[in-house]
C-alpha atoms as a PDB file:
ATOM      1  CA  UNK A   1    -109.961 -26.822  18.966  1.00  0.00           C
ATOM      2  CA  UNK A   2    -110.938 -30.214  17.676  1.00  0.00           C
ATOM      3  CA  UNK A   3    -111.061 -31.753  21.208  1.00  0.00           C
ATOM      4  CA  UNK A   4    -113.092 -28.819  22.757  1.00  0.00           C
ATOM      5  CA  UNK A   5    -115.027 -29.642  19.806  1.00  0.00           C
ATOM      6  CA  UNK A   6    -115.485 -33.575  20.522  1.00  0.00           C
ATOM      7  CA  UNK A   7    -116.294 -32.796  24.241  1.00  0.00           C
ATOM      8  CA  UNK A   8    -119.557 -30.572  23.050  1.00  0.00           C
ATOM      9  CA  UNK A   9    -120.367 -33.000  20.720  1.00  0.00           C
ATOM     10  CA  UNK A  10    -120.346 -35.800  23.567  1.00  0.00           C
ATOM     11  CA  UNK A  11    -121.948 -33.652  26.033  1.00  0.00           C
ATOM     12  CA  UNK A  12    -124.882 -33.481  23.398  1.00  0.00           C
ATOM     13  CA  UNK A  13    -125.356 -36.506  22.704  1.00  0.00           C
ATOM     14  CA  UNK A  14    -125.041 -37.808  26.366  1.00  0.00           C
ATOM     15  CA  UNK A  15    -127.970 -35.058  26.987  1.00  0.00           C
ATOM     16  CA  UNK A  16    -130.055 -36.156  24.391  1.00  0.00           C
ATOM     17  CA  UNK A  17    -129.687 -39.535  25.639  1.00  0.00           C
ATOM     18  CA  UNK A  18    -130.822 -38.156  29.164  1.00  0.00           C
ATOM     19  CA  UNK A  19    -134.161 -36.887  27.469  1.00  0.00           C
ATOM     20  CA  UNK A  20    -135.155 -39.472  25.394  1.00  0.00           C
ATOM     21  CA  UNK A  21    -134.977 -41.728  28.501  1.00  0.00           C
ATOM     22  CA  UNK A  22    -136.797 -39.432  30.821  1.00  0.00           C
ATOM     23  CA  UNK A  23    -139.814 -39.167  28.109  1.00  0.00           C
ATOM     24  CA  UNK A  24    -139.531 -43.294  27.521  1.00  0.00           C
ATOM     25  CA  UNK A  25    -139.996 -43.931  31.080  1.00  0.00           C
ATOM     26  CA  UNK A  26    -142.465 -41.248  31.675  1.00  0.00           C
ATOM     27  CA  UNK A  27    -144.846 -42.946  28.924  1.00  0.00           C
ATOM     28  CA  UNK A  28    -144.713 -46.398  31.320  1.00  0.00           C
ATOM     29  CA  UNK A  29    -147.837 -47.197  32.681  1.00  0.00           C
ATOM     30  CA  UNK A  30    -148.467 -45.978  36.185  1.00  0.00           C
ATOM     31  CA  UNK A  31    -147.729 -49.858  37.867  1.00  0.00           C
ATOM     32  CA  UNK A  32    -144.399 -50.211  36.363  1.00  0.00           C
ATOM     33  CA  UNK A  33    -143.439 -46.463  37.079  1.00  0.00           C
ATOM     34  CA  UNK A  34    -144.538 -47.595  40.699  1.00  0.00           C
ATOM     35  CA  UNK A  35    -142.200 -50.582  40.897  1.00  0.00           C
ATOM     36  CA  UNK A  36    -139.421 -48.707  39.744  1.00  0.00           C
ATOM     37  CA  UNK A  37    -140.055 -46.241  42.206  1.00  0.00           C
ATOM     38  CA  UNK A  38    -139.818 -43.467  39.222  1.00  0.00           C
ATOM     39  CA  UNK A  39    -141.525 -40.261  40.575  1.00  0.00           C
ATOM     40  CA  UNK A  40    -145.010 -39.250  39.544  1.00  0.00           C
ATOM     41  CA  UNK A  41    -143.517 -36.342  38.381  1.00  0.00           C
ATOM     42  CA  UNK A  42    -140.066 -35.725  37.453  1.00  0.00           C
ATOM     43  CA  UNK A  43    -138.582 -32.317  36.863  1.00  0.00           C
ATOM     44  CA  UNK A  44    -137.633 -31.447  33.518  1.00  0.00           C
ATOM     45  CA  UNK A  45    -133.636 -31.918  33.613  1.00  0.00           C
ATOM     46  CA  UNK A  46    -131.783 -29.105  31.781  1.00  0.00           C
ATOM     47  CA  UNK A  47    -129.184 -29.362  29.228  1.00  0.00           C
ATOM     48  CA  UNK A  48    -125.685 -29.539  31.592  1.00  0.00           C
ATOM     49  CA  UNK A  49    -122.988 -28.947  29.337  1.00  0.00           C
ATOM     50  CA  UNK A  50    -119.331 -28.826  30.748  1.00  0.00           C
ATOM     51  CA  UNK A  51    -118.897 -25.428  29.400  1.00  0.00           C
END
């Protein structure tokens, strides 16, 4: 129980992770989104959760 447990626990963190890293390269300016070729407009990524 205590490793199924862990796993969600991981698996949220590694999402949050995801989102706050989306929304800090979506607040770049437009010329260093550019270099990085990061699109104009990314899609939203859901929560994927191994479970």
């Amino acid at each position: 129980m205590f490793k199924s447990l862990s796993r969600i626990r991981a698996a949220f963190a590694k999402a949050s992770l995801r989102r706050r890293t989306t929304r800090e390269l979506n607040e770049l300016p437009q010329e260093i989104k550019r270099d990085i070729d990061w699109p104009e407009r990314a899609e939203p990524d859901e929560i994927r959760l191994p479970f």
